[in-house]
N, C-alpha and C. Protein backbone atom coordinates (compact mmCIF):
# COMPACT_ATOMS: atom_id res chain seq x y z
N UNK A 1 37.95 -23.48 16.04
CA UNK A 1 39.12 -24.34 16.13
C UNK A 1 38.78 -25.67 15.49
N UNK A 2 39.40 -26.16 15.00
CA UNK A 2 39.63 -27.23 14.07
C UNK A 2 40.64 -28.22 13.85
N UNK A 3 40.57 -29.48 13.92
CA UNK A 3 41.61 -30.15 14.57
C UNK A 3 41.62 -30.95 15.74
N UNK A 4 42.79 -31.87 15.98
CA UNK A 4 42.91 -33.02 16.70
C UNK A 4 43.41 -32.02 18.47
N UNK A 5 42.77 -31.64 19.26
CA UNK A 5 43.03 -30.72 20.11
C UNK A 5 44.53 -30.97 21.34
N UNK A 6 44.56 -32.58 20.68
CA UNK A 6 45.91 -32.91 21.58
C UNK A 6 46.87 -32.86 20.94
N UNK A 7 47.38 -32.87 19.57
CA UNK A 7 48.11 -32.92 18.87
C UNK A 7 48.31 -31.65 17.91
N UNK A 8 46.86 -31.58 17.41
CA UNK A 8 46.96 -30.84 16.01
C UNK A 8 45.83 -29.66 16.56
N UNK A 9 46.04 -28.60 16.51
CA UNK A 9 45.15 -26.79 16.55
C UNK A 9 45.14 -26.48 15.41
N UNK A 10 44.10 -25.81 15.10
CA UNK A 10 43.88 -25.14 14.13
C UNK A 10 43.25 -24.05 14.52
N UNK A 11 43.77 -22.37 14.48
CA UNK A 11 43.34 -20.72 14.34
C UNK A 11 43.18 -20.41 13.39
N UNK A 12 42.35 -19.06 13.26
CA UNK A 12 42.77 -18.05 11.94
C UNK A 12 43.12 -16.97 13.19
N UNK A 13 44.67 -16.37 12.59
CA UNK A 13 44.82 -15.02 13.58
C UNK A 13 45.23 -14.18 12.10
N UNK A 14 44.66 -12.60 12.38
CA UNK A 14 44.82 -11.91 11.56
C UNK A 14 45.04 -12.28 10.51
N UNK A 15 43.87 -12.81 10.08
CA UNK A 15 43.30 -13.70 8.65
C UNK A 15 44.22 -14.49 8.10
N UNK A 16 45.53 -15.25 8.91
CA UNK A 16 46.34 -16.04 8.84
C UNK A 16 46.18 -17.44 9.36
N UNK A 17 46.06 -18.47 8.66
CA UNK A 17 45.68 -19.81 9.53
C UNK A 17 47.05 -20.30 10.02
N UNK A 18 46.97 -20.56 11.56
CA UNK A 18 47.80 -20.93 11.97
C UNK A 18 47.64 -22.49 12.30
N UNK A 19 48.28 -23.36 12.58
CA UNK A 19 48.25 -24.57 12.98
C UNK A 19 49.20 -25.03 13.84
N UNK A 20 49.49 -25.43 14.91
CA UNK A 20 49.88 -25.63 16.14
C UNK A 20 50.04 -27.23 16.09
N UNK A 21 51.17 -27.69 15.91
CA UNK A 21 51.86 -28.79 16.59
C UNK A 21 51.70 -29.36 17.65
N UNK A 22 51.47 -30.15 18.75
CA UNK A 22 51.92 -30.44 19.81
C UNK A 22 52.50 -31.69 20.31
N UNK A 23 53.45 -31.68 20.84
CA UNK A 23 54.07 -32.97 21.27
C UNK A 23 54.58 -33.91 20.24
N UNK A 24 54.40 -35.27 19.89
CA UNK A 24 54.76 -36.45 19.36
C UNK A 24 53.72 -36.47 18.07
N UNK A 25 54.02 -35.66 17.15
CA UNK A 25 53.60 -35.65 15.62
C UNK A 25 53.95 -37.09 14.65
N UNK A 26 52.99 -38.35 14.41
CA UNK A 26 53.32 -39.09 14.43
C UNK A 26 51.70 -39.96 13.35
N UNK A 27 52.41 -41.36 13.10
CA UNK A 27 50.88 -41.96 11.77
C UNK A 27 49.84 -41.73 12.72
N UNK A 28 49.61 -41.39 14.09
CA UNK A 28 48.26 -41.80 14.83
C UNK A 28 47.75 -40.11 14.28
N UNK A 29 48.36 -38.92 14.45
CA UNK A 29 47.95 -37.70 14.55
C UNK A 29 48.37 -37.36 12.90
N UNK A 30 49.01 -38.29 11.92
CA UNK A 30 48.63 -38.08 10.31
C UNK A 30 47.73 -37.68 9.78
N UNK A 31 46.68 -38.45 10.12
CA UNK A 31 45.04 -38.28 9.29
C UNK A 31 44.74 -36.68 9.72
N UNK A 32 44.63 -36.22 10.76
CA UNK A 32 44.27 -35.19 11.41
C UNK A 32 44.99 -33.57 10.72
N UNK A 33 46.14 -34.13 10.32
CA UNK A 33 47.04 -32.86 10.46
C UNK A 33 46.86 -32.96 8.68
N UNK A 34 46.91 -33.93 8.16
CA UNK A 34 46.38 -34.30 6.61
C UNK A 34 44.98 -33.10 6.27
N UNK A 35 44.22 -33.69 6.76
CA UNK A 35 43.02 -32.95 6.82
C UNK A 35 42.67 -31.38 7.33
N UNK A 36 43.60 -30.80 8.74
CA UNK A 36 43.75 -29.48 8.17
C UNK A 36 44.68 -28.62 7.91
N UNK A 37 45.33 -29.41 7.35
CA UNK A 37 46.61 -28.99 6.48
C UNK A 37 45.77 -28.55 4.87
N UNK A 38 45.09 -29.68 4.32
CA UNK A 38 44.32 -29.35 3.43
C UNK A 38 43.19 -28.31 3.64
N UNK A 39 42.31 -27.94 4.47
CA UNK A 39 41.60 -27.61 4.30
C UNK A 39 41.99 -26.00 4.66
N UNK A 40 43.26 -25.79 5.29
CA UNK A 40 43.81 -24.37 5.30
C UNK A 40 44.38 -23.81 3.86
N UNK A 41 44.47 -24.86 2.93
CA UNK A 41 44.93 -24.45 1.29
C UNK A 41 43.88 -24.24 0.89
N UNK A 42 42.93 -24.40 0.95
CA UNK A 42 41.55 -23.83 0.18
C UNK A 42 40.72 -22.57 0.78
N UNK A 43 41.19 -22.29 2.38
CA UNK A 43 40.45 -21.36 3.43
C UNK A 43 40.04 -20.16 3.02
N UNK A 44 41.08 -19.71 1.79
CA UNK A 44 40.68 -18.44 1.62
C UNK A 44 42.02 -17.62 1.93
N UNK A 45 42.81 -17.93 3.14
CA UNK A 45 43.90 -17.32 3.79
C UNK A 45 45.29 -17.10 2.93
N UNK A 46 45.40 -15.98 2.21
CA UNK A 46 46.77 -15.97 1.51
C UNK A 46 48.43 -16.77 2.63
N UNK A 47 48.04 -17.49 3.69
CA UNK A 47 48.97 -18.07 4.19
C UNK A 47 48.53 -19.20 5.24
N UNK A 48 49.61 -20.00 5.23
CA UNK A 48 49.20 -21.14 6.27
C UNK A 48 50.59 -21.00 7.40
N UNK A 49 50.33 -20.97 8.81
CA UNK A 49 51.77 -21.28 9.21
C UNK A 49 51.50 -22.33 10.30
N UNK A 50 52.78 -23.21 10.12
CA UNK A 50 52.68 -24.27 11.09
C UNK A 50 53.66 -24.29 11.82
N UNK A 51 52.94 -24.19 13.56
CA UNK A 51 53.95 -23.63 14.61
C UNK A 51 54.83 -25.59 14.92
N UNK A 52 55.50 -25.18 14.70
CA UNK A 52 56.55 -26.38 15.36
C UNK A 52 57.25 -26.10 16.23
N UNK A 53 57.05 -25.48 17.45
CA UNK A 53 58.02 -24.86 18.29
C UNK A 53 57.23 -26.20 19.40
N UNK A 54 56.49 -26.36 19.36
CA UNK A 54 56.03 -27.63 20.49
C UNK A 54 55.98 -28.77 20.47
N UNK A 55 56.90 -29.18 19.35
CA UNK A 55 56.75 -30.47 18.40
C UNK A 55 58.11 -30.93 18.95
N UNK A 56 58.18 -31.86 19.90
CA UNK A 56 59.05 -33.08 20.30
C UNK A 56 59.43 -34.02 19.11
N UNK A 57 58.90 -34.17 18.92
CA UNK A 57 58.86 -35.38 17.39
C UNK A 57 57.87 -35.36 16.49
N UNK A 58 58.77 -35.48 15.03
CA UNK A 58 57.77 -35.78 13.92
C UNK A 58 58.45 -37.14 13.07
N UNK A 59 57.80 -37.55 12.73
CA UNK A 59 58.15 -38.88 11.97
C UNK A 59 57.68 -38.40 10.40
N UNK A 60 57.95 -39.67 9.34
CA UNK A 60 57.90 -39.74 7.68
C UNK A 60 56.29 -39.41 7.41
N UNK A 61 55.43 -39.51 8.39
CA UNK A 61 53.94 -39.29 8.35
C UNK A 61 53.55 -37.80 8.26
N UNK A 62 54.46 -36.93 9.48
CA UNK A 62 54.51 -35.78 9.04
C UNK A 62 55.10 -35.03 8.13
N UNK A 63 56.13 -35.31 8.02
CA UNK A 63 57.22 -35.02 6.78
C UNK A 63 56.12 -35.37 5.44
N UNK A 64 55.68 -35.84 5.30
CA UNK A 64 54.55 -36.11 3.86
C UNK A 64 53.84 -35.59 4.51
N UNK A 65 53.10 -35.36 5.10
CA UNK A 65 52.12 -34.37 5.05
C UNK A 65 52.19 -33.06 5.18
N UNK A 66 53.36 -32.60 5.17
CA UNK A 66 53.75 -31.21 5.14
C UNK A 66 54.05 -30.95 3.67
N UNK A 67 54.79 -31.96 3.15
CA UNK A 67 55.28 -32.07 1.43
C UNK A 67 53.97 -31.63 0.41
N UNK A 68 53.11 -32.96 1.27
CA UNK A 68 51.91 -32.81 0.06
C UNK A 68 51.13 -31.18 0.49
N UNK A 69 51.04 -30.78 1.51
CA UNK A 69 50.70 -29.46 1.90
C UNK A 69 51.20 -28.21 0.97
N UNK A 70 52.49 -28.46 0.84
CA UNK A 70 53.30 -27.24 0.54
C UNK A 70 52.45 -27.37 -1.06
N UNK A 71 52.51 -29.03 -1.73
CA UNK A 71 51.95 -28.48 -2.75
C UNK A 71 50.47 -28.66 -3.22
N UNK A 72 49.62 -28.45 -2.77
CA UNK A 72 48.47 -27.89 -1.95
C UNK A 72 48.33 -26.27 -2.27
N UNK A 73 49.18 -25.53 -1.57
CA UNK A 73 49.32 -24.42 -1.12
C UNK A 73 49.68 -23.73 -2.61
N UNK A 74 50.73 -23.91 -2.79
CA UNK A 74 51.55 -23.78 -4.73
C UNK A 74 50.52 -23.20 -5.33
N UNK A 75 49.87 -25.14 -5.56
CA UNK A 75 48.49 -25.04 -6.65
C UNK A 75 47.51 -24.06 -6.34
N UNK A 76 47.44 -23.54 -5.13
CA UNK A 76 46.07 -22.66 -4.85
C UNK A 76 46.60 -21.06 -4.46
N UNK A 77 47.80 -20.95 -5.26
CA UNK A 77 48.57 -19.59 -4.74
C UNK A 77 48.73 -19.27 -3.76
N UNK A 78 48.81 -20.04 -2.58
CA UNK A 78 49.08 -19.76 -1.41
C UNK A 78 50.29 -20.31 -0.85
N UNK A 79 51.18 -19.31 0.42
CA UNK A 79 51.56 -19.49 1.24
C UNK A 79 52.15 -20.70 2.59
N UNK A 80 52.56 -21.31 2.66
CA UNK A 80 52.90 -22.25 3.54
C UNK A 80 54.42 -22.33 4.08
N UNK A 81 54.33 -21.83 5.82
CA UNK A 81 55.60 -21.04 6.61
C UNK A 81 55.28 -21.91 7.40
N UNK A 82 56.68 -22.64 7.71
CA UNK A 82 56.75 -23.30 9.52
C UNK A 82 57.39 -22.61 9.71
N UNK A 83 57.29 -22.47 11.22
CA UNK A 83 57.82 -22.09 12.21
C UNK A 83 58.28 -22.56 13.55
N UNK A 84 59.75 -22.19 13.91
CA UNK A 84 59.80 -22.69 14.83
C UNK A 84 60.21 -21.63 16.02
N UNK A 85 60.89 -22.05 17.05
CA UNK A 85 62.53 -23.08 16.53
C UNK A 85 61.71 -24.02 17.19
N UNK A 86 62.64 -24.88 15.81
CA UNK A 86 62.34 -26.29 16.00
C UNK A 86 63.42 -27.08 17.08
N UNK A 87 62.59 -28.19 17.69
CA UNK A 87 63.09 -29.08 18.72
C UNK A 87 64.46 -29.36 17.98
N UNK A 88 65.08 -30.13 18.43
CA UNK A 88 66.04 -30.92 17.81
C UNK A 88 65.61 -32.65 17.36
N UNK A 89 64.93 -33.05 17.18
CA UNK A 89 64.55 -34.38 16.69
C UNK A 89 63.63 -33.92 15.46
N UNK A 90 62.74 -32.85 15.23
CA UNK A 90 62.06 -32.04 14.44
C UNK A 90 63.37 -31.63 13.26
N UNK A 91 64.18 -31.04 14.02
CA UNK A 91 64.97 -30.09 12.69
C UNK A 91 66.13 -31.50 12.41
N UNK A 92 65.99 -32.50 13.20
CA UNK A 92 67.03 -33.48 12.57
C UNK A 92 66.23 -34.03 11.36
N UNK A 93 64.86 -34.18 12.01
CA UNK A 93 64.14 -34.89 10.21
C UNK A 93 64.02 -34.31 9.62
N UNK A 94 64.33 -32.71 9.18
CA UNK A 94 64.64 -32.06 8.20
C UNK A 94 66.37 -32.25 7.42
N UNK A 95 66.64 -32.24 8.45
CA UNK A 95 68.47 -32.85 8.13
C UNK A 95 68.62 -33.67 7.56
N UNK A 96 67.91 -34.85 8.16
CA UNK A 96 68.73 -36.06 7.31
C UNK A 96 67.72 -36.24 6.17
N UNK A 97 66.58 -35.95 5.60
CA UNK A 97 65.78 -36.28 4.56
C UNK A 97 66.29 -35.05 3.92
N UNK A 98 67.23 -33.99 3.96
CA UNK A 98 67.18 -32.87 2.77
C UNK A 98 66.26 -32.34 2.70
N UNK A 99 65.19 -32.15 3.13
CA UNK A 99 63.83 -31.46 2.78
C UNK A 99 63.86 -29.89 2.83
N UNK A 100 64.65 -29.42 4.27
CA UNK A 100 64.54 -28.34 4.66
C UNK A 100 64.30 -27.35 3.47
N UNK A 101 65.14 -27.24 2.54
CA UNK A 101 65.05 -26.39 1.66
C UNK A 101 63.72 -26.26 0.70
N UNK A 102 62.93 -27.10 1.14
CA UNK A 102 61.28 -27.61 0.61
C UNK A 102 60.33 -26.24 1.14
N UNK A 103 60.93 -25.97 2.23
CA UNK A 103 60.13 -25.32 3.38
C UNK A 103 60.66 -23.65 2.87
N UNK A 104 59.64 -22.56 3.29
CA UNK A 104 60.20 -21.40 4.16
C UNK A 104 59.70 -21.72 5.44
N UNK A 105 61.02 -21.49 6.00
CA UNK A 105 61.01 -21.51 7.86
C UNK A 105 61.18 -20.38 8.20
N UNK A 106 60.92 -20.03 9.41
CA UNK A 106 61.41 -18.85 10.12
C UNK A 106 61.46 -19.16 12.08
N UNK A 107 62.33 -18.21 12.75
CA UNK A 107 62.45 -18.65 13.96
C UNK A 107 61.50 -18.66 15.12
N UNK A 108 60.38 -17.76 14.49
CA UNK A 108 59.35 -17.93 15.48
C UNK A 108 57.87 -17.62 14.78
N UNK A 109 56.97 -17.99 15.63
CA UNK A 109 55.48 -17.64 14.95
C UNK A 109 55.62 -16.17 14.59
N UNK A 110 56.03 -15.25 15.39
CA UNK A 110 55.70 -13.72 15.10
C UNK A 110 56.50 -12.97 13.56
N UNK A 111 57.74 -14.22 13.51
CA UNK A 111 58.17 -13.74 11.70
C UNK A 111 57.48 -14.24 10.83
N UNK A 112 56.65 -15.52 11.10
CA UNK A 112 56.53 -16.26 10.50
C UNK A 112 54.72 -15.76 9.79
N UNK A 113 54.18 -15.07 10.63
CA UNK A 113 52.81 -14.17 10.70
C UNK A 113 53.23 -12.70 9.14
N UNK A 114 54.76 -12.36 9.25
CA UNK A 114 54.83 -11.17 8.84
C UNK A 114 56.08 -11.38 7.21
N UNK A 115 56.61 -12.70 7.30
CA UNK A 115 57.73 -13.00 6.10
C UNK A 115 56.55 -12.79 4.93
């Protein structure tokens, strides 16, 4: 496991890196989620998924670090799926920044393991 253990998890399940959200995603838990956000684009893992189903809030800190992730992921032929369902303060900062369509989402970790 890898990662900020109050905020940010990091798994490999069935050679899939997962990464786990928790709570108030925010500049204090940036650096953290920066770092293995990156280091799941290089892992080896044809996919990254990031569970947002426990994510109360994310702010412009996460929102860029998911951006620069996705292209991360691009450049190294890989994969990058959130998942939720997302909170409602989560899927509003996808709303009002337009991003959503940046993303493949899906409604839960278990599609999100198999899209």
């Amino acid at each position: 496991m890898i990662g900020d253990e109050s905020v940010v998890m990091a798994t490999t399940r069935e050679g899939i890196v997962v990464i786990r959200l928790r709570g108030a995603v925010d500049a204090d838990s940036a650096p953290g989620l920066v770092r293995v956000l990156a280091e799941a684009a290089v892992s080896g893992s044809s996919r990254t998924v990031v569970d947002l189903s426990d994510t109360s809030f994310a702010d412009s800190h996460t929102l860029h670090a998911l951006l620069d992730a996705q292209k991360l992921h691009r450049a190294a032929g890989r994969s990058l799926v959130l998942a939720g369902p997302l909170q409602v303060a989560v899927r509003r900062l996808f709303e009002v920044t337009g991003t959503g369509a940046a993303f493949r989402m899906t409604d839960s970790l278990e599609s999100a393991m198999t899209c």
